[in-house]
PDB file of N, CA and C in Angstrom:
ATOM      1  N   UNK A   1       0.848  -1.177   0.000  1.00  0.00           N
ATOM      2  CA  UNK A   1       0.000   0.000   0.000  1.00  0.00           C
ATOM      3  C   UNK A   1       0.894   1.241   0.000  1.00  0.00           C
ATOM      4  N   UNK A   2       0.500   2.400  -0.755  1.00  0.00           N
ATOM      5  CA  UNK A   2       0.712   3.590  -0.613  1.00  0.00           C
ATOM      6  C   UNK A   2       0.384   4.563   0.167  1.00  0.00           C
ATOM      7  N   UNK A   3       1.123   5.528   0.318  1.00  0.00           N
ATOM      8  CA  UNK A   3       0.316   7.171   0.766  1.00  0.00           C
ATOM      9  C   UNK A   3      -1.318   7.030  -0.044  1.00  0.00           C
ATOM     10  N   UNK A   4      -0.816   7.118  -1.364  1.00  0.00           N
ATOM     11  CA  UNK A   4      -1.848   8.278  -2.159  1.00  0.00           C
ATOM     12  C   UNK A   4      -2.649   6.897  -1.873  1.00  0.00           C
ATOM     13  N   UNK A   5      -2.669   5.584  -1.401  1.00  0.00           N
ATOM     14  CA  UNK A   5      -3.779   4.828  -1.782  1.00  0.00           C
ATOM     15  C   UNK A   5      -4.904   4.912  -0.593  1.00  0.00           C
ATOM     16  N   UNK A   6      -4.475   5.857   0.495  1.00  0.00           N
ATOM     17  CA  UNK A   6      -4.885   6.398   1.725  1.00  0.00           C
ATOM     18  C   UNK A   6      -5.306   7.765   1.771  1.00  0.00           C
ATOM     19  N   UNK A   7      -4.442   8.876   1.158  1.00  0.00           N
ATOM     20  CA  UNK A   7      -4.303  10.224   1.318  1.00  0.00           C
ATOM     21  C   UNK A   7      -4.254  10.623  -0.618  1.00  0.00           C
ATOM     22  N   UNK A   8      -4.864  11.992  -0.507  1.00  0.00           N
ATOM     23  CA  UNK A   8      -4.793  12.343  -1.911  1.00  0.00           C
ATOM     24  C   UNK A   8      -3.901  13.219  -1.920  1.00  0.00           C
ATOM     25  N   UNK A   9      -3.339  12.220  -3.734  1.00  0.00           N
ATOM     26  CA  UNK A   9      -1.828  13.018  -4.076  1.00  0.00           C
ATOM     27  C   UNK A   9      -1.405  14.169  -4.044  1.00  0.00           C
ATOM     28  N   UNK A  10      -2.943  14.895  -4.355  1.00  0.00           N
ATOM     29  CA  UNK A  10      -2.743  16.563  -4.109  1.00  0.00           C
ATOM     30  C   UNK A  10      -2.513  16.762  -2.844  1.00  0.00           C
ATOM     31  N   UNK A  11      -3.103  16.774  -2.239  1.00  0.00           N
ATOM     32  CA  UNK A  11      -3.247  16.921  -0.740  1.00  0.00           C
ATOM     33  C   UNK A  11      -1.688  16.535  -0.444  1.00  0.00           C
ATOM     34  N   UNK A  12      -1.457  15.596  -0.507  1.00  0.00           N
ATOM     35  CA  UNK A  12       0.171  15.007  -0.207  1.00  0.00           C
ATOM     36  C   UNK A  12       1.265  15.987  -0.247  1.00  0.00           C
ATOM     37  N   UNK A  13       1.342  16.913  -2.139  1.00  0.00           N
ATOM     38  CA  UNK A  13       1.955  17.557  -2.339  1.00  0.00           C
ATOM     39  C   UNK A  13       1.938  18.866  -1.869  1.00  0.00           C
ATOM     40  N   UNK A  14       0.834  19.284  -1.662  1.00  0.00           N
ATOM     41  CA  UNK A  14       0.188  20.607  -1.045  1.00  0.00           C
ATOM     42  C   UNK A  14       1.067  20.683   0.822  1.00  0.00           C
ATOM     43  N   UNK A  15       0.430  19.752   0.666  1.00  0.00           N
ATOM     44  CA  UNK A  15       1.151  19.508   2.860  1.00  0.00           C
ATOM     45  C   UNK A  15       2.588  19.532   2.441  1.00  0.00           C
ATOM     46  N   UNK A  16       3.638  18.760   1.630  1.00  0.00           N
ATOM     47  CA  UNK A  16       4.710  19.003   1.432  1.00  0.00           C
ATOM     48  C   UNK A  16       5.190  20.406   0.988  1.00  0.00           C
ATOM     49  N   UNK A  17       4.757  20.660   0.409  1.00  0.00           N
ATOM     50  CA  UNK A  17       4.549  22.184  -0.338  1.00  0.00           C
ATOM     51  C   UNK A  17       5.062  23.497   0.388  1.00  0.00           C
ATOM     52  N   UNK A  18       4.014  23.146   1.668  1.00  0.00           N
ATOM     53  CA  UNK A  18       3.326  23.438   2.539  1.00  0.00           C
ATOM     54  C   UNK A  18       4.880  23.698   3.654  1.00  0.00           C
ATOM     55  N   UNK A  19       5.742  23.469   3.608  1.00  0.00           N
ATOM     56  CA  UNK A  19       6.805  23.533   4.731  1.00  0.00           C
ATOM     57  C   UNK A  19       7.700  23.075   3.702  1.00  0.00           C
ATOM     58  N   UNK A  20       8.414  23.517   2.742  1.00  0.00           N
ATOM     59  CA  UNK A  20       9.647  23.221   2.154  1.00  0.00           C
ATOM     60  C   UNK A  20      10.893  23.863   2.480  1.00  0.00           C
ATOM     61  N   UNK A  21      10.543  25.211   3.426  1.00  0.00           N
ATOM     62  CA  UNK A  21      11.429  25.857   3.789  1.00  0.00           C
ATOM     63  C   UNK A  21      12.212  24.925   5.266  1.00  0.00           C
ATOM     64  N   UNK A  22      13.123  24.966   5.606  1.00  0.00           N
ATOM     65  CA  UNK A  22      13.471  24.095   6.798  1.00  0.00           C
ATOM     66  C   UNK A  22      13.098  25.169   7.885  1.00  0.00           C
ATOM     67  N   UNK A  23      12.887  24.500   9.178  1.00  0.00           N
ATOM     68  CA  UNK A  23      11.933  25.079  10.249  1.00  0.00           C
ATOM     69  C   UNK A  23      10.677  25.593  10.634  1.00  0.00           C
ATOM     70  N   UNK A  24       9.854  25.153   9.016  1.00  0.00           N
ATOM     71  CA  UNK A  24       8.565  25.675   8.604  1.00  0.00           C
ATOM     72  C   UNK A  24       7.472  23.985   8.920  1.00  0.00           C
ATOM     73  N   UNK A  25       8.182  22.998   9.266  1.00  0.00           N
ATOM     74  CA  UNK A  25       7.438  21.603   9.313  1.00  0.00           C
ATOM     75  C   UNK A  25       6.753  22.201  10.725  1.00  0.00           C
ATOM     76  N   UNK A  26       5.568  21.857  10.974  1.00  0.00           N
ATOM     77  CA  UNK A  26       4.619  21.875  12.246  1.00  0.00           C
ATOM     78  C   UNK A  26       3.493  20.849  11.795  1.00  0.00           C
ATOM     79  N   UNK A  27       3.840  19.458  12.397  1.00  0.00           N
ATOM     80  CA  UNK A  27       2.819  18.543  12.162  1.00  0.00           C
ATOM     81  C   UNK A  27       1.360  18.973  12.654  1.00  0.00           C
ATOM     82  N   UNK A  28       1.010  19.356  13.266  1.00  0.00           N
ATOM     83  CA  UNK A  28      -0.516  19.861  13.244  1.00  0.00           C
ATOM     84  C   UNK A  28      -0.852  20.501  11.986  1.00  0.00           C
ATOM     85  N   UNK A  29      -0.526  21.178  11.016  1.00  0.00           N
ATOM     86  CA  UNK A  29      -1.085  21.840  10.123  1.00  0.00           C
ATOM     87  C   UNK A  29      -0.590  20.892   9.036  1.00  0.00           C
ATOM     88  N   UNK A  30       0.645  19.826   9.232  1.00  0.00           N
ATOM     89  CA  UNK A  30       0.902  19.199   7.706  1.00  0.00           C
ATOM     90  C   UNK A  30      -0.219  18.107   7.711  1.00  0.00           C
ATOM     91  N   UNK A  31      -0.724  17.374   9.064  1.00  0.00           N
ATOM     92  CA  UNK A  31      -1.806  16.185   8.888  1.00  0.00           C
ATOM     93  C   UNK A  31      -2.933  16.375   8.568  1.00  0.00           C
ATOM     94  N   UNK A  32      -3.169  18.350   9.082  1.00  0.00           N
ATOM     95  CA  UNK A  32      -4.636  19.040   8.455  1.00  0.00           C
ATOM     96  C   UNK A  32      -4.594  18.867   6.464  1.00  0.00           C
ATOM     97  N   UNK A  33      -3.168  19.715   6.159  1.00  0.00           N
ATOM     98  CA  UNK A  33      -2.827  19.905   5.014  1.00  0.00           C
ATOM     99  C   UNK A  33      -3.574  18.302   4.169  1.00  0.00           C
ATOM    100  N   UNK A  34      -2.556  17.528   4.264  1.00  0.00           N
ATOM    101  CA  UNK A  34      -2.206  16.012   3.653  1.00  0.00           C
ATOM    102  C   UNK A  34      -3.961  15.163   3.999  1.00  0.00           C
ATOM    103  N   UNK A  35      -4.534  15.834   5.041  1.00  0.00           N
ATOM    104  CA  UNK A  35      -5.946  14.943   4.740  1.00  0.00           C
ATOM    105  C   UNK A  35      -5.994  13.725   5.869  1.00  0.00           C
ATOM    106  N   UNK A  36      -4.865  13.664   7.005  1.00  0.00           N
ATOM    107  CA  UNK A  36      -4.507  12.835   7.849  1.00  0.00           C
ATOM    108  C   UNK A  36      -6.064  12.835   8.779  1.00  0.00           C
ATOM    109  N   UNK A  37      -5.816  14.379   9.025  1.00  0.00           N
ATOM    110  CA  UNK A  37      -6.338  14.648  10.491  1.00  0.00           C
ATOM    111  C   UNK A  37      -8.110  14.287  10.427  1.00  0.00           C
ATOM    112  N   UNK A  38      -8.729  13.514   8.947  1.00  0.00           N
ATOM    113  CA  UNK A  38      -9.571  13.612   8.496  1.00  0.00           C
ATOM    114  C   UNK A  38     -10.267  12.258   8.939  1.00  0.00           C
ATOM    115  N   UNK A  39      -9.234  11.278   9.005  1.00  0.00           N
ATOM    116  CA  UNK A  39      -8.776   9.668   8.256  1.00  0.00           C
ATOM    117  C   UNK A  39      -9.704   9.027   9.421  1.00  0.00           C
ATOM    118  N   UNK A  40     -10.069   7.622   9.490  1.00  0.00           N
ATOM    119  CA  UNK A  40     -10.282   6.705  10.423  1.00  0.00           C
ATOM    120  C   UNK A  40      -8.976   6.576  11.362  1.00  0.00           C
ATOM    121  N   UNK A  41      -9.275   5.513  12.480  1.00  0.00           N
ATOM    122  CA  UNK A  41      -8.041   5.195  13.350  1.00  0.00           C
ATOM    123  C   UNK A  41      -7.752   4.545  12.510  1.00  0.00           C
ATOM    124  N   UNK A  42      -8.401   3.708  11.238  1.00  0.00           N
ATOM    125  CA  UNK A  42      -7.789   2.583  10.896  1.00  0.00           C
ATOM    126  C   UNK A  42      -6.865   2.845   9.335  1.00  0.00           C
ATOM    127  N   UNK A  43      -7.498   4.258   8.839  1.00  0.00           N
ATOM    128  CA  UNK A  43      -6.383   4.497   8.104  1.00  0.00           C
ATOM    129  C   UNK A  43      -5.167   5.421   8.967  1.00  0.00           C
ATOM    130  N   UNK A  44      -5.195   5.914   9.531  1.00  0.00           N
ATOM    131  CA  UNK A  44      -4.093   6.496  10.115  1.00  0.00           C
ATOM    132  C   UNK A  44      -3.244   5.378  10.323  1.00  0.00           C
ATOM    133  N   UNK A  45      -3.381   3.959  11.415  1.00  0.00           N
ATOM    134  CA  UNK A  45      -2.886   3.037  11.536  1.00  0.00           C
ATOM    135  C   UNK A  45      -2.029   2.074   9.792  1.00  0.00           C
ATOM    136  N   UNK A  46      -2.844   2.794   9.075  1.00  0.00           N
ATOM    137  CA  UNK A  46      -2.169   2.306   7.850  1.00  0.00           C
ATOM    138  C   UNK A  46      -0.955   2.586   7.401  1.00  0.00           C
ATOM    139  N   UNK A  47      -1.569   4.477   7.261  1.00  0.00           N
ATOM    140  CA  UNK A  47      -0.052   5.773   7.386  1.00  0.00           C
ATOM    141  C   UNK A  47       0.967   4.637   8.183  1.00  0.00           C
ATOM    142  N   UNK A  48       0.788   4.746   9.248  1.00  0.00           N
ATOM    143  CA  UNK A  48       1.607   4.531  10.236  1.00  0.00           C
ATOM    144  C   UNK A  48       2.433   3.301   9.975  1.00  0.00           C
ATOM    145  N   UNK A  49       1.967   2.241   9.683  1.00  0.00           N
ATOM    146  CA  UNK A  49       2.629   1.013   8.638  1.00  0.00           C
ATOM    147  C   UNK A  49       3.330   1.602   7.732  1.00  0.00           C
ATOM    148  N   UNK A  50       3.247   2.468   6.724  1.00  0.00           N
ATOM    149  CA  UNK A  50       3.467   2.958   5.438  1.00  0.00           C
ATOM    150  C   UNK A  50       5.042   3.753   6.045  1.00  0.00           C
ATOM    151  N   UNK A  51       4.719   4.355   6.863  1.00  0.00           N
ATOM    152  CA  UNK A  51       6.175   5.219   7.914  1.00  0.00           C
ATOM    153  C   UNK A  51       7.036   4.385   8.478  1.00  0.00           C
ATOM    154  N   UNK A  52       6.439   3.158   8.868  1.00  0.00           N
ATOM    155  CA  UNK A  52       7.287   2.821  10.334  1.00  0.00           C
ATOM    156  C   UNK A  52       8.311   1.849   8.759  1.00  0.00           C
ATOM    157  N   UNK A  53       9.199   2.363   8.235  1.00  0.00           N
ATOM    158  CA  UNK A  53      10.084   2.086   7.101  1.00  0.00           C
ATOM    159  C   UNK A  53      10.997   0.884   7.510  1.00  0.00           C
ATOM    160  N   UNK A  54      11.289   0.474   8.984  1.00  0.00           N
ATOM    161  CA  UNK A  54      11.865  -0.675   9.103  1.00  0.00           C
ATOM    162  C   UNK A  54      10.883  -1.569   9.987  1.00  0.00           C
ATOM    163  N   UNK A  55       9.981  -1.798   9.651  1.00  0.00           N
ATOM    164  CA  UNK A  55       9.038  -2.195  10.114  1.00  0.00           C
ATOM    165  C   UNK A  55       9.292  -2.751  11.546  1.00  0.00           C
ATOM    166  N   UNK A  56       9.320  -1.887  12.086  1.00  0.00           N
ATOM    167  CA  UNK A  56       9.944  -2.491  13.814  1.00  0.00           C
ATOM    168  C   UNK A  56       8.527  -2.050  14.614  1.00  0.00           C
ATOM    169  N   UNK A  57       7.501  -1.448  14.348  1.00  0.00           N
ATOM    170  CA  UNK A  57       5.861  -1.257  15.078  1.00  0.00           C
ATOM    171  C   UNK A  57       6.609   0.090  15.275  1.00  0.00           C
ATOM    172  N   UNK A  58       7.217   0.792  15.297  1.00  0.00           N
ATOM    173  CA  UNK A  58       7.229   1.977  15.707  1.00  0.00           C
ATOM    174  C   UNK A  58       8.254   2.522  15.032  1.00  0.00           C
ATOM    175  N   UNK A  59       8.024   4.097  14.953  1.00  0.00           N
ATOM    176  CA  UNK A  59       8.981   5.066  13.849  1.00  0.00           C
ATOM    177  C   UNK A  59       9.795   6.018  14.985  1.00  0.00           C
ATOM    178  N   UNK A  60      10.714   5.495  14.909  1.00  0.00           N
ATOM    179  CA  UNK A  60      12.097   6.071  16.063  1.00  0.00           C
ATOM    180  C   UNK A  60      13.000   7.241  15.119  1.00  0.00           C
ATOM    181  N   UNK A  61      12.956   8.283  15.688  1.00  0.00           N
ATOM    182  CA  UNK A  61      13.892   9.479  15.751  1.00  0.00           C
ATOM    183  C   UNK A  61      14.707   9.199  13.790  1.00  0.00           C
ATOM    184  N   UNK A  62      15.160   8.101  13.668  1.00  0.00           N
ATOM    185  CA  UNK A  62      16.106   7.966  12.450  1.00  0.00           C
ATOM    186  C   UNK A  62      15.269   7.940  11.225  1.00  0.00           C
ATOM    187  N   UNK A  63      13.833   7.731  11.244  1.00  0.00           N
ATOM    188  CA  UNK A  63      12.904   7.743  10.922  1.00  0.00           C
ATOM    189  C   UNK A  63      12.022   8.757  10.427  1.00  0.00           C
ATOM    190  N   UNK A  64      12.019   9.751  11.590  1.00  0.00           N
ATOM    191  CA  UNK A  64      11.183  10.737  11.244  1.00  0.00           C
ATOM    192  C   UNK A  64      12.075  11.933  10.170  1.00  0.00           C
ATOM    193  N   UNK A  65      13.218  11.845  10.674  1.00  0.00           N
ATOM    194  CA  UNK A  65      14.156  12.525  10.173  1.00  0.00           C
ATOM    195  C   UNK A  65      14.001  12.640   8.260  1.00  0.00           C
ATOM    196  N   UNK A  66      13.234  11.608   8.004  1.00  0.00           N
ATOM    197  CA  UNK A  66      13.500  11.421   6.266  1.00  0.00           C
ATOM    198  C   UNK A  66      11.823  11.139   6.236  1.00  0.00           C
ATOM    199  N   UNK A  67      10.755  11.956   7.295  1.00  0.00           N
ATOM    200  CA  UNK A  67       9.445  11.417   7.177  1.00  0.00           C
ATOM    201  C   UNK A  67       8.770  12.456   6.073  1.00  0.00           C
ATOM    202  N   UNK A  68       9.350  13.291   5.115  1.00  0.00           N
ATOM    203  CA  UNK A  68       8.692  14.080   4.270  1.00  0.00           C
ATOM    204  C   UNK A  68       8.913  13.471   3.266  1.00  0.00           C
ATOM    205  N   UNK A  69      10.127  12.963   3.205  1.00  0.00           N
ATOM    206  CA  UNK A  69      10.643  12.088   1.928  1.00  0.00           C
ATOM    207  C   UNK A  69       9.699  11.019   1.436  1.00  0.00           C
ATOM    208  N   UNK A  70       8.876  10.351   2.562  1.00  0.00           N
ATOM    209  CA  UNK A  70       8.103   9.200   2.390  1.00  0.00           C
ATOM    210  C   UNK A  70       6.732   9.585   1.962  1.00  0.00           C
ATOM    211  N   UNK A  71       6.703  10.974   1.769  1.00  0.00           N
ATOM    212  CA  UNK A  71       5.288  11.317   1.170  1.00  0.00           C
ATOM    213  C   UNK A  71       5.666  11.619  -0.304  1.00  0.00           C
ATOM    214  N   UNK A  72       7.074  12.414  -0.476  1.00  0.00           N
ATOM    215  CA  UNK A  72       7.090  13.034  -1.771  1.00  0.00           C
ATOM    216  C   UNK A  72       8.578  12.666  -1.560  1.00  0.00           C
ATOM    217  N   UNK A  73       9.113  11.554  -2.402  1.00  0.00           N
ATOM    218  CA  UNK A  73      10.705  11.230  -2.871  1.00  0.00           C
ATOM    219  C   UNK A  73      11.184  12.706  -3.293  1.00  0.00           C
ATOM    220  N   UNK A  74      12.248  13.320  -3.113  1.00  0.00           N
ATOM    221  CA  UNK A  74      13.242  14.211  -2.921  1.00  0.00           C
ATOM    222  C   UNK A  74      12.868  15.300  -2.287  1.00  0.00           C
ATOM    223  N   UNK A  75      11.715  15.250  -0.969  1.00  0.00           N
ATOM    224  CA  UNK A  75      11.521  16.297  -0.073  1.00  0.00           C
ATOM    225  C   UNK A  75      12.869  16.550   0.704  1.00  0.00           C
ATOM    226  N   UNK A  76      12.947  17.711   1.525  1.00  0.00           N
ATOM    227  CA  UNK A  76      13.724  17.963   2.346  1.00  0.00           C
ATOM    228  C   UNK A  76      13.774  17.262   3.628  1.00  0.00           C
ATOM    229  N   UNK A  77      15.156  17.066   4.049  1.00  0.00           N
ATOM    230  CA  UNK A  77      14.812  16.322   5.374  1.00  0.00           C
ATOM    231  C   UNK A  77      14.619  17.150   6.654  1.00  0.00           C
ATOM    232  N   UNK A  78      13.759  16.371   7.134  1.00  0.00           N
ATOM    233  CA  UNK A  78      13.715  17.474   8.635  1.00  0.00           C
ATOM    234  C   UNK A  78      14.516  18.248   9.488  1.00  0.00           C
ATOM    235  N   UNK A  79      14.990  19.274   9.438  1.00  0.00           N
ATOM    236  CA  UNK A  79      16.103  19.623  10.889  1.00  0.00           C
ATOM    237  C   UNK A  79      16.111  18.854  12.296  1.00  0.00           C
ATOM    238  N   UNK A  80      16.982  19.210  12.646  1.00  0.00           N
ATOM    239  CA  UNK A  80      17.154  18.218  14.306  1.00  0.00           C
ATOM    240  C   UNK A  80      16.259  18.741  15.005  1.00  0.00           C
ATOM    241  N   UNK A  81      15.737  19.973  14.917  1.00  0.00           N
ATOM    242  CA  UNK A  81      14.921  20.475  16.312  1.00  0.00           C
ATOM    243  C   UNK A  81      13.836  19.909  15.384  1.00  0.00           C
ATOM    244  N   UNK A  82      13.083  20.278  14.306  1.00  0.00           N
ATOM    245  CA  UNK A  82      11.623  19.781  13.781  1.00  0.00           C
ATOM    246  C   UNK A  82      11.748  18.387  14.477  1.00  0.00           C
ATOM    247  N   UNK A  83      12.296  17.456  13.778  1.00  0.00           N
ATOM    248  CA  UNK A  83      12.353  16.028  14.007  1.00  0.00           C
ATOM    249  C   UNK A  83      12.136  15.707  15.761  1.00  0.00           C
ATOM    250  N   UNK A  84      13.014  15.988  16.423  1.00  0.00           N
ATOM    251  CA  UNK A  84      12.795  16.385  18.279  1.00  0.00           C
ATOM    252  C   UNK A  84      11.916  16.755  18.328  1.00  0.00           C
ATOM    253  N   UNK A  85      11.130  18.356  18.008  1.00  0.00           N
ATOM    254  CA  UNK A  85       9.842  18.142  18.345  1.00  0.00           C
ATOM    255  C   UNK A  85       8.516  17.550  17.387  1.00  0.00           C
ATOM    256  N   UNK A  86       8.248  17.053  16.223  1.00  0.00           N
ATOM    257  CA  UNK A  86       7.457  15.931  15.865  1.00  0.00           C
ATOM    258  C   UNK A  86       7.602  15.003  17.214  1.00  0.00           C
ATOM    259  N   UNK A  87       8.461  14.130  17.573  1.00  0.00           N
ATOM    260  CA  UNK A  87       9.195  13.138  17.736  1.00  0.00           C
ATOM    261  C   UNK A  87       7.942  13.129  19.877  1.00  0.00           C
ATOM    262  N   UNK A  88       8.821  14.541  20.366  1.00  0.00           N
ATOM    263  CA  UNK A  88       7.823  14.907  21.714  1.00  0.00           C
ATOM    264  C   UNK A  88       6.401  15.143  21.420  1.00  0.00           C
ATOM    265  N   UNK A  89       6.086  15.502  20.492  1.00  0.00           N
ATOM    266  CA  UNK A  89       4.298  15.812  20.204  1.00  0.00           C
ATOM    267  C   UNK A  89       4.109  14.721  20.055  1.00  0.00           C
ATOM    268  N   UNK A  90       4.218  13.399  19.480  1.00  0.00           N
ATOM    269  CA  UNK A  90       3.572  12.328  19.539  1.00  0.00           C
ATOM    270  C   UNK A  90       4.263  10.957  20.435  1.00  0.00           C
ATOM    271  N   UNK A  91       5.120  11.224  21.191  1.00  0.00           N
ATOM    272  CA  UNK A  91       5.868  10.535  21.936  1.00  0.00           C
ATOM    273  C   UNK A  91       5.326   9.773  23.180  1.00  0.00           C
ATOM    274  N   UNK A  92       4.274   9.641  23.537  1.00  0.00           N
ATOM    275  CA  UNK A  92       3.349   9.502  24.722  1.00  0.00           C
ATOM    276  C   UNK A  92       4.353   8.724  26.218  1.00  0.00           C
ATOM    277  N   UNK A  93       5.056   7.804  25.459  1.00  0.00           N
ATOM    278  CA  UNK A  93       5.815   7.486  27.333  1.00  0.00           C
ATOM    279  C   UNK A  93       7.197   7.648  27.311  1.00  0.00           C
ATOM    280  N   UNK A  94       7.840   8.907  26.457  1.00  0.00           N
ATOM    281  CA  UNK A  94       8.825   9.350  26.549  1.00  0.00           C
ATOM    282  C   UNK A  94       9.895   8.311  26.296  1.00  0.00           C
ATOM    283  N   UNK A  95      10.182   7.592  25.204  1.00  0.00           N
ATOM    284  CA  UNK A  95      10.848   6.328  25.504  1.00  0.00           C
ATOM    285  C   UNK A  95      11.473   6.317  23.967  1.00  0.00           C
ATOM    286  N   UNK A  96      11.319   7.531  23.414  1.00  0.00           N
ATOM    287  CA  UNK A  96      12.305   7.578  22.266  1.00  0.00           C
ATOM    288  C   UNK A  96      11.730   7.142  21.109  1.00  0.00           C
ATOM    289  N   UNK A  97      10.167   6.817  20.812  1.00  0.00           N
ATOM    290  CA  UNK A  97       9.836   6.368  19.495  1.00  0.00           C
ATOM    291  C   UNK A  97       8.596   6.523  19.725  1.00  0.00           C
ATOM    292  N   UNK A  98       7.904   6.317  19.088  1.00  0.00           N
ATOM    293  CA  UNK A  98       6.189   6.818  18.410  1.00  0.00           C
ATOM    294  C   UNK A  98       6.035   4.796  18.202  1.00  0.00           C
ATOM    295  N   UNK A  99       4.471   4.685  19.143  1.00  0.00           N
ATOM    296  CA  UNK A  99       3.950   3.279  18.370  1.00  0.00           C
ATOM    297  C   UNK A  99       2.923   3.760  18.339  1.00  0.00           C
ATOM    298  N   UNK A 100       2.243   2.557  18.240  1.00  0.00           N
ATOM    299  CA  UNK A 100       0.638   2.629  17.510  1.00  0.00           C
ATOM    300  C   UNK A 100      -0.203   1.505  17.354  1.00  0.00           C
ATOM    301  N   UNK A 101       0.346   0.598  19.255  1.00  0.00           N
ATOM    302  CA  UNK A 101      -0.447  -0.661  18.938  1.00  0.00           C
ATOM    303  C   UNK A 101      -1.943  -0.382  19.983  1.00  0.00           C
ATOM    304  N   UNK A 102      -2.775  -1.064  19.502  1.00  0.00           N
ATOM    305  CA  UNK A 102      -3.765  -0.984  20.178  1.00  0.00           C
ATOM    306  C   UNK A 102      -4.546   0.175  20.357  1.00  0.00           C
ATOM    307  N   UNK A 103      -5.236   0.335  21.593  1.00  0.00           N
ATOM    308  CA  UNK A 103      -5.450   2.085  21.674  1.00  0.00           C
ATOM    309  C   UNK A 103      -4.992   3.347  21.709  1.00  0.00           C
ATOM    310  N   UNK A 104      -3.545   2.888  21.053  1.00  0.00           N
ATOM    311  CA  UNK A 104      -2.870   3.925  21.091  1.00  0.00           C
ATOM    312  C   UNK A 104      -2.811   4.501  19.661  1.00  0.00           C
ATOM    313  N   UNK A 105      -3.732   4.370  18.873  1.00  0.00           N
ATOM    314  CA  UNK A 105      -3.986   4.746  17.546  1.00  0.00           C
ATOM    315  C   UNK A 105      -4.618   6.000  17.499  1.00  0.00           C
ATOM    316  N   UNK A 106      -5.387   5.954  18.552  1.00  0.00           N
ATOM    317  CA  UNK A 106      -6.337   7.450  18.673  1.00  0.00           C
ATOM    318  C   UNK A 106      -4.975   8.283  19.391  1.00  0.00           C
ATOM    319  N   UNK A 107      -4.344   7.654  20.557  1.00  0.00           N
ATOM    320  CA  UNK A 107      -3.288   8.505  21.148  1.00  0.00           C
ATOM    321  C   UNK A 107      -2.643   9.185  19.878  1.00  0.00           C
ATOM    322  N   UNK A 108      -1.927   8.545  19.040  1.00  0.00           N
ATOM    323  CA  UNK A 108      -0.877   8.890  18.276  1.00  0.00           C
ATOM    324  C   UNK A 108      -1.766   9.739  16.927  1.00  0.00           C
ATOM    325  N   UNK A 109      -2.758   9.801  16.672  1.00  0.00           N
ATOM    326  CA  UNK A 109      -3.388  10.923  16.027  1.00  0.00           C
ATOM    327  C   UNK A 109      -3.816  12.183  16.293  1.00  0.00           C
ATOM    328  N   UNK A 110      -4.138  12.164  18.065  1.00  0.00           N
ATOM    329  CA  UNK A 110      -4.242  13.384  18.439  1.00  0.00           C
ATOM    330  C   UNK A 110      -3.196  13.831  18.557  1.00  0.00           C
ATOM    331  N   UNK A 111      -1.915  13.005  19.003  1.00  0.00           N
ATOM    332  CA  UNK A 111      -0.977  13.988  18.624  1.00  0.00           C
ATOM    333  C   UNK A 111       0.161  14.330  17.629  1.00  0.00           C
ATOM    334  N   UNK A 112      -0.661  13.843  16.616  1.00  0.00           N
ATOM    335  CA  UNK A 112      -0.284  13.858  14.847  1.00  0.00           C
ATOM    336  C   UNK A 112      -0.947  15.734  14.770  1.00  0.00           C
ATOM    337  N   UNK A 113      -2.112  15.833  14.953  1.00  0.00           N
ATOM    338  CA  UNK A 113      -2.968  16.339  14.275  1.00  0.00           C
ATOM    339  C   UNK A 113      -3.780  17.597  15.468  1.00  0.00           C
ATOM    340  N   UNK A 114      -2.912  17.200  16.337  1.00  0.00           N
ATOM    341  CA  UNK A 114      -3.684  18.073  17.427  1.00  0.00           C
ATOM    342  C   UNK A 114      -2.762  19.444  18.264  1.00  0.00           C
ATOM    343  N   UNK A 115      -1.228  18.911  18.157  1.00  0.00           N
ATOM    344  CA  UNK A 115      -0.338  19.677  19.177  1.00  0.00           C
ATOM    345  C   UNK A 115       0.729  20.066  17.757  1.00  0.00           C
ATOM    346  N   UNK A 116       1.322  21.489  17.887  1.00  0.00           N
ATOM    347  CA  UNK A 116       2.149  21.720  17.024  1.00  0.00           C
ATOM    348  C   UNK A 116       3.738  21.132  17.337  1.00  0.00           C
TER     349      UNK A 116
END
């Protein structure tokens, strides 16, 4: 499965678009942008498959770092502070990585889509 087979391509490019400058990424407005903040738990949980790039259940710091790239191949990569804070906005037990098993699907969307 894809992004666009979840999220529309426009929308995709628009949210990328949308922060190309570095220090301009603020996930609350890119998941509004991209059509995220819209989705079921169960497509978000899809996204979230589609991200977690070494499929380990969760997208750790090395990860997020190249997470624009995975919407649009030759985006910019995140700066260290964007990436750190993505990374604390959806981080829930402080433990260095973002999951998304169980009820923590709604966790990890509100704070996709809810906290800048």
């Amino acid at each position: 499965m894809s992004l666009s087979g979840v999220l529309c391509a426009d929308a995709i490019q628009n949210a990328v678009k949308d922060c190309q400058a570095p220090e301009s990424f603020c996930c609350k407005k890119f998941f509004q942008l991209c059509g995220l903040s819209q989705k079921s738990p169960k497509e978000v949980k899809d996204v979230f498959r589609i991200l977690d790039d070494d499929h380990s259940g969760f997208i750790e710091e090395a990860e997020l770092k190249f997470f624009l790239q995975r919407f649009v191949p030759g985006a910019r990569v995140l700066t260290e502070r964007e990436t750190k804070a993505f990374l604390s906005a959806a981080d829930d037990d402080n433990d260095g990585k973002i999951g998304i098993d169980g009820e923590n699907v709604l966790l990890v969307k509100c704070a996709f889509t809810l906290t800048s």
